[in-house]
Structures are given as structure tokens and as C-alpha cells.
N, C-alpha and C. Protein backbone atom coordinates (compact mmCIF):
# COMPACT_ATOMS: atom_id res chain seq x y z
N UNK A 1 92.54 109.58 85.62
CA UNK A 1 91.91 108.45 86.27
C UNK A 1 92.89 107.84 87.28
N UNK A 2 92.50 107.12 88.44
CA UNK A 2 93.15 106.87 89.49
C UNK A 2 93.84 105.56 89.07
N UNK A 3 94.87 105.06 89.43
CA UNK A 3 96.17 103.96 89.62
C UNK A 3 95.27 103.09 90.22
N UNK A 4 94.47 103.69 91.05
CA UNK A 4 93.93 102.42 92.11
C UNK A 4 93.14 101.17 91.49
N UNK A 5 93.12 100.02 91.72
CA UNK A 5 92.76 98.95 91.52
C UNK A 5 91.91 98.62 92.37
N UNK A 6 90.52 98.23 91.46
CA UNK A 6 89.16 98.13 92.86
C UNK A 6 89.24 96.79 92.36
N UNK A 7 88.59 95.72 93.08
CA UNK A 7 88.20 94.58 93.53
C UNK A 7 86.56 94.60 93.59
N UNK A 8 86.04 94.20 92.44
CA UNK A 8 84.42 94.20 93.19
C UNK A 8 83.67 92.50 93.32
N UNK A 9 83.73 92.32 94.54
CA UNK A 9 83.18 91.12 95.13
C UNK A 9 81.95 90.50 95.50
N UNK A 10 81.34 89.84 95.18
CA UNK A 10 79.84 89.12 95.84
C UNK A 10 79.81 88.67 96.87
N UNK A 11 78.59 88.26 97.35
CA UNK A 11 78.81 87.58 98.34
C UNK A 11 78.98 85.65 98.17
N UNK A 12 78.88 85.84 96.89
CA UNK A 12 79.06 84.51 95.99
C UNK A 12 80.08 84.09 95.89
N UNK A 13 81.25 85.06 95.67
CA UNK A 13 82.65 84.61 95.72
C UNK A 13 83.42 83.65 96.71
N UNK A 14 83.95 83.19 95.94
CA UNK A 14 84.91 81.92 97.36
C UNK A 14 86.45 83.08 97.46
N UNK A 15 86.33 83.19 98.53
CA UNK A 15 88.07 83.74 99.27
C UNK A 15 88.65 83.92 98.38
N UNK A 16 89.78 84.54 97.89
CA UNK A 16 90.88 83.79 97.22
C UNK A 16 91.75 84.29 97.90
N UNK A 17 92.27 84.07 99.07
CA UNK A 17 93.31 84.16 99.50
C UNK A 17 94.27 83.10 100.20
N UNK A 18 95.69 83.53 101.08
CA UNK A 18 95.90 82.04 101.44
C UNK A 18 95.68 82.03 102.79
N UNK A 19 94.18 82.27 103.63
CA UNK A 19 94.28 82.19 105.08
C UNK A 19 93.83 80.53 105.09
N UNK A 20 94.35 80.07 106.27
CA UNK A 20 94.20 78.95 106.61
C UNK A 20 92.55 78.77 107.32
N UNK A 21 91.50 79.24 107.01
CA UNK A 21 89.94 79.38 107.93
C UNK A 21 89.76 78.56 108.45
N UNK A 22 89.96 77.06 108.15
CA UNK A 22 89.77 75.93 108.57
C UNK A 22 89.97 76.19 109.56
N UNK A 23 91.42 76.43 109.88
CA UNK A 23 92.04 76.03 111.19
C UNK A 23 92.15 77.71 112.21
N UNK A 24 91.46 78.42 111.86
CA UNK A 24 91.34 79.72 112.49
C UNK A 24 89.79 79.67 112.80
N UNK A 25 88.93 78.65 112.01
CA UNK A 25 87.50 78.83 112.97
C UNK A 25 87.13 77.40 114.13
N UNK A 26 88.51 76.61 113.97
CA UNK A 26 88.67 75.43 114.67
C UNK A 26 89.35 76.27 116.81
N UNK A 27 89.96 77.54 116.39
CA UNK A 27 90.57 77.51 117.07
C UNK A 27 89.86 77.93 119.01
N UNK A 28 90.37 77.62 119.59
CA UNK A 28 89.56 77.81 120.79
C UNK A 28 89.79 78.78 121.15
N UNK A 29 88.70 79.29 122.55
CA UNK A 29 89.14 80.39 123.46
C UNK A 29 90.45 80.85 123.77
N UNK A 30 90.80 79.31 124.57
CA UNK A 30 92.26 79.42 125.12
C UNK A 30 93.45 79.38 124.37
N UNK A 31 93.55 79.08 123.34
CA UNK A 31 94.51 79.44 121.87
C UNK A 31 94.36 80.32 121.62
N UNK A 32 93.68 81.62 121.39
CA UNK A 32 93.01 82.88 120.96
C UNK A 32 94.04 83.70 121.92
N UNK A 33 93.32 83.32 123.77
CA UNK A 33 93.85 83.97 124.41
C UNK A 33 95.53 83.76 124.77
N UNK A 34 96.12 82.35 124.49
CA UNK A 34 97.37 82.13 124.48
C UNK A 34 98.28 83.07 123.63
N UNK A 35 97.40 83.20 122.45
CA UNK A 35 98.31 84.12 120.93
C UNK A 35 98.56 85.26 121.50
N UNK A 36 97.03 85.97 121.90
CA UNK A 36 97.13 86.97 122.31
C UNK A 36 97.96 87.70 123.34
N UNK A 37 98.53 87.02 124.16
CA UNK A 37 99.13 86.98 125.21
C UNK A 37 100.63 86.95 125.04
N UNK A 38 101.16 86.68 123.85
CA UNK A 38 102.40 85.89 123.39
C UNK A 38 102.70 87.08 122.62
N UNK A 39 101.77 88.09 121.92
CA UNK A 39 101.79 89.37 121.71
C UNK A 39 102.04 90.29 121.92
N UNK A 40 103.24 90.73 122.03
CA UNK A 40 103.69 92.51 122.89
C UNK A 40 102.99 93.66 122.54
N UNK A 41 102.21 93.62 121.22
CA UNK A 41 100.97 94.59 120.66
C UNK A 41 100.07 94.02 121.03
N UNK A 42 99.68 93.27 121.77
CA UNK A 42 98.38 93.31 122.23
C UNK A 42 98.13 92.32 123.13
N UNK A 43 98.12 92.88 124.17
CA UNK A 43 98.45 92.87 125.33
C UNK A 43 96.84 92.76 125.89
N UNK A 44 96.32 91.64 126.56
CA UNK A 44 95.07 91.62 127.59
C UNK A 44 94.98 92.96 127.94
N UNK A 45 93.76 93.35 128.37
CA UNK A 45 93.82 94.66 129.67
C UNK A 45 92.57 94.40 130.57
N UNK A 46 93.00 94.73 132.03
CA UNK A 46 92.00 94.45 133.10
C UNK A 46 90.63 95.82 133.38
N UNK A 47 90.30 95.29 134.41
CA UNK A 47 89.42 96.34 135.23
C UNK A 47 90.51 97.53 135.83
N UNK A 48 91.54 97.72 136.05
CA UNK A 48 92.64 98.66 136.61
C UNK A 48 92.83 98.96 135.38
N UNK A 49 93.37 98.62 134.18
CA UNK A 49 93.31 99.41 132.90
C UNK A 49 92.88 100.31 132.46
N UNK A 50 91.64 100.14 132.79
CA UNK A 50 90.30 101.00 132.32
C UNK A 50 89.61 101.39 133.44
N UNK A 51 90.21 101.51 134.95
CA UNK A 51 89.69 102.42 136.00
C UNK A 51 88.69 104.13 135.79
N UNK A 52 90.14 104.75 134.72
CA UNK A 52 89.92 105.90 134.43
C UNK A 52 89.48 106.40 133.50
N UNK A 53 89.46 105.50 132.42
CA UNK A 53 88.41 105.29 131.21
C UNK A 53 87.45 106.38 131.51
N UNK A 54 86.95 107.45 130.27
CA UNK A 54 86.36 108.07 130.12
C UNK A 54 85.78 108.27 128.74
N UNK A 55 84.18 107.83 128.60
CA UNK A 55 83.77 107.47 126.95
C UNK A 55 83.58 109.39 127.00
N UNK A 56 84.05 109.36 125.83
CA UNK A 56 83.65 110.75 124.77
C UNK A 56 83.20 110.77 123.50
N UNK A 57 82.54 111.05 123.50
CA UNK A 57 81.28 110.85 121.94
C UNK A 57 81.63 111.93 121.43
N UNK A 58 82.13 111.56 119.92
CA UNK A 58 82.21 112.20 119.46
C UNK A 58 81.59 113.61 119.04
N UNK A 59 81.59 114.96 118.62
CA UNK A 59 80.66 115.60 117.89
C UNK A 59 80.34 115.64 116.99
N UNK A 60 78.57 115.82 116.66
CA UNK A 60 78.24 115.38 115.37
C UNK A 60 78.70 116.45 114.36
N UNK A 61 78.75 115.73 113.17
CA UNK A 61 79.28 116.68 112.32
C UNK A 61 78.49 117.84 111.22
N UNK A 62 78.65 118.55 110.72
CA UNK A 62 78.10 119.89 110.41
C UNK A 62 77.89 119.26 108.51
N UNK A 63 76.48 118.76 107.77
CA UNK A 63 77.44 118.96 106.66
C UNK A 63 77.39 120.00 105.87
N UNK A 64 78.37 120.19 104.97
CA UNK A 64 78.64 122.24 104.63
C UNK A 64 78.53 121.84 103.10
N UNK A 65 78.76 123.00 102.08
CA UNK A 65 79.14 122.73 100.84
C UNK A 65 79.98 123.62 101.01
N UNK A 66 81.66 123.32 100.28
CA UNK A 66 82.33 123.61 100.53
C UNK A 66 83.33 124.06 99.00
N UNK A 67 83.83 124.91 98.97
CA UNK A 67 84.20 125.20 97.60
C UNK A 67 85.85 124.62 97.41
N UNK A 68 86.46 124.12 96.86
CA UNK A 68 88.36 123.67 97.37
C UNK A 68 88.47 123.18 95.84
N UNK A 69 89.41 123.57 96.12
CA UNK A 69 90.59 123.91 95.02
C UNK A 69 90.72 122.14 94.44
N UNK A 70 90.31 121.75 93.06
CA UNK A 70 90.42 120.42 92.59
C UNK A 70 91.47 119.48 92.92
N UNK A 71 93.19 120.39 92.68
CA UNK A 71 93.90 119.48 93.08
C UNK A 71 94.06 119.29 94.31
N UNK A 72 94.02 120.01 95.21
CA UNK A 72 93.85 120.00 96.66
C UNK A 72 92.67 118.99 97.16
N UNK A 73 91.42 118.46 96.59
CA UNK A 73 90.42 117.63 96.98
C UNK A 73 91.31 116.19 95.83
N UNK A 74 91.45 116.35 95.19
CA UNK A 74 92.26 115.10 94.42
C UNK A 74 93.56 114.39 95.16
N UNK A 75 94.06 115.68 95.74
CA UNK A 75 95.59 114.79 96.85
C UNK A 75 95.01 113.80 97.72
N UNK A 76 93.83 114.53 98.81
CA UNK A 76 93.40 113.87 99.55
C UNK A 76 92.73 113.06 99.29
N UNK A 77 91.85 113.08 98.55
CA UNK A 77 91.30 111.75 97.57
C UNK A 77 92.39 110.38 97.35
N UNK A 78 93.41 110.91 96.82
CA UNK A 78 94.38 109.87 96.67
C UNK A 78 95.39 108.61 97.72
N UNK A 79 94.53 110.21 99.12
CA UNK A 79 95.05 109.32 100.50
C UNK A 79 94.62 107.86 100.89
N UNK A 80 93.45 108.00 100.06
CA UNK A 80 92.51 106.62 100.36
C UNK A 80 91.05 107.50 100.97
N UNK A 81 90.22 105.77 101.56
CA UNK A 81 89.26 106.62 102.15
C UNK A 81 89.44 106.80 103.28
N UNK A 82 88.25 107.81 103.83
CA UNK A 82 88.67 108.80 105.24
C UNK A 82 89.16 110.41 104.74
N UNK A 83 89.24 110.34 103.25
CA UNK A 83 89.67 111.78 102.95
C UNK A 83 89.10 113.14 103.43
N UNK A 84 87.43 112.67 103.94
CA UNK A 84 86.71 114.01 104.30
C UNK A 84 87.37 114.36 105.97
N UNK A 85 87.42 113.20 106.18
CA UNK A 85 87.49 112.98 107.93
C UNK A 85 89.46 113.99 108.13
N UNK A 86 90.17 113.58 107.08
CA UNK A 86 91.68 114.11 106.80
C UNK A 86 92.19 115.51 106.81
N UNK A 87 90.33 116.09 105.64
CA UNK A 87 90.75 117.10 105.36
C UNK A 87 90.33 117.85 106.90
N UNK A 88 88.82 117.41 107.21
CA UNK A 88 88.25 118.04 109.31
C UNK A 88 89.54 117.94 109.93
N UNK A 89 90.63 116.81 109.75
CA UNK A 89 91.47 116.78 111.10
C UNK A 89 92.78 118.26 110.81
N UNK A 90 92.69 118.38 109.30
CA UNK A 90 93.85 119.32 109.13
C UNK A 90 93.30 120.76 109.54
N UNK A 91 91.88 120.55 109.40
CA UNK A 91 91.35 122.18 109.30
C UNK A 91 91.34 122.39 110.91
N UNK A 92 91.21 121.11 111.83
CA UNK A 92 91.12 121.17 113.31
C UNK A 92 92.75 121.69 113.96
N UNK A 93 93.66 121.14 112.98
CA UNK A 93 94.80 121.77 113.26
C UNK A 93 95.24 122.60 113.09
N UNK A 94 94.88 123.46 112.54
CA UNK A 94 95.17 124.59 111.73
C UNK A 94 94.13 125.80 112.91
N UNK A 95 92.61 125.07 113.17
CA UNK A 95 91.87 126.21 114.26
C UNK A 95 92.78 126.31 115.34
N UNK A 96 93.31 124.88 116.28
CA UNK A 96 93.82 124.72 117.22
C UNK A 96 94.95 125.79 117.34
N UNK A 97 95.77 125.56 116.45
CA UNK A 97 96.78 126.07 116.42
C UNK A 97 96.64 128.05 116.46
N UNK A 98 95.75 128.45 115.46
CA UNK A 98 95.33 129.33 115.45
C UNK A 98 94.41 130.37 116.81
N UNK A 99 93.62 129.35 117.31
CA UNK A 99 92.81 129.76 118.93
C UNK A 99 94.07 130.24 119.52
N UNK A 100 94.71 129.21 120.11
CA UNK A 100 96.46 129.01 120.86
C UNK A 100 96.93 130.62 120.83
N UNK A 101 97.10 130.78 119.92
CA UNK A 101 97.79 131.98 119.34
C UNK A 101 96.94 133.28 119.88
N UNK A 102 95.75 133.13 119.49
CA UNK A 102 94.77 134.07 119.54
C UNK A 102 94.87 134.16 121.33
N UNK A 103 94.37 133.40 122.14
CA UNK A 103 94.13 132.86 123.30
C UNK A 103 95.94 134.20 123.94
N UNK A 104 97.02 133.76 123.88
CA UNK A 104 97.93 133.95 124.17
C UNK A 104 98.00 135.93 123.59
N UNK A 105 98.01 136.48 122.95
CA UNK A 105 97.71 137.32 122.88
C UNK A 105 96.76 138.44 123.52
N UNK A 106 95.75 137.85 124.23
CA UNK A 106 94.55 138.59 124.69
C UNK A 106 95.65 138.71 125.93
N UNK A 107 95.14 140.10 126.61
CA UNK A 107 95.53 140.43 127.91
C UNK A 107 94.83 140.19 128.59
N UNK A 108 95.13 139.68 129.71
CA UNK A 108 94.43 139.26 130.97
C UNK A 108 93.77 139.71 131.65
């Protein structure tokens, strides 16, 4: 059984944490944008920012049944969630890497 510690919450529940809400739903535009600004991670961005901006939609995904090895679906399990999305990005690395190879081999 997993270490992990779930939290199951209502929508009944009061917070329990220590954010200050009061004074974070008091706060204005221009305080928002002052913080933000005062921020070296996060940084405004303009219309020249995003000149070259190009949306790419994702591809939809395939779903498979897939046979894998228990402890091998249990590691990634343990990553948190996103584990399915972890295991697509390793298997994408592993094609990539593999095409590359393939690709470089063929004679011209």
C-alpha cells in the first residue's frame, strides 16, 4: 500500500491553511501587476513576445491495452499523477531516439 497521504475534502470544508484570503481577494489590479513585475520569474510579456507564437494542438491520443510489467507500472505510479502521460513521454523518447538512428543509417 502506498506512503501517500490523501486528503479528502468537501466543498463544506473551511481552508485550513495559513493564506492570508482576506487580504489577497482585497488586492487590486495594480498590486497584482506591481508583484508581478517585482518578479524575475514572471515577468509581463507583450505583443513582440508572442509575435512568433505558434499554437500546436496537441495529438489526440490512441487508447491501447497495454500489458507492463507490475513493478515497472508501480514506479511510475509512485511518480505521482501524470504517470500515463510519463510513461507516453519515455516511450516518445525512446521512438525519437530510435527513428534518429534508423533515419541516419538509410543511404541516400
Amino acid at each position: 500500500m502506498s506512503e501517500e497521504r490523501i486528503t479528502r475534502r468537501t466543498l463544506g470544508d473551511v481552508r485550513d491553511d495559513r493564506t492570508d484570503w482576506k487580504r489577497l481577494e482585497s488586492m487590486t489590479e495594480e498590486v497584482i501587476d506591481e508583484a508581478a513585475r517585482s518578479d524575475p520569474d514572471a515577468q509581463p510579456t507583450d505583443a513582440e513576445f508572442w509575435k512568433d507564437a505558434e499554437l500546436v494542438m496537441p495529438e489526440p491520443k490512441e487508447p491501447v491495452t497495454l500489458r507492463i510489467d507490475k513493478d515497472v507500472v508501480d514506479w511510475f505510479r509512485k511518480q505521482g499523477r501524470g504517470y500515463q502521460t510519463r510513461i507516453n513521454a519515455v516511450l516518445r523518447a525512446y521512438m525519437t531516439v530510435k527513428s534518429s538512428k534508423t533515419d541516419e543509417e538509410r543511404p541516400s
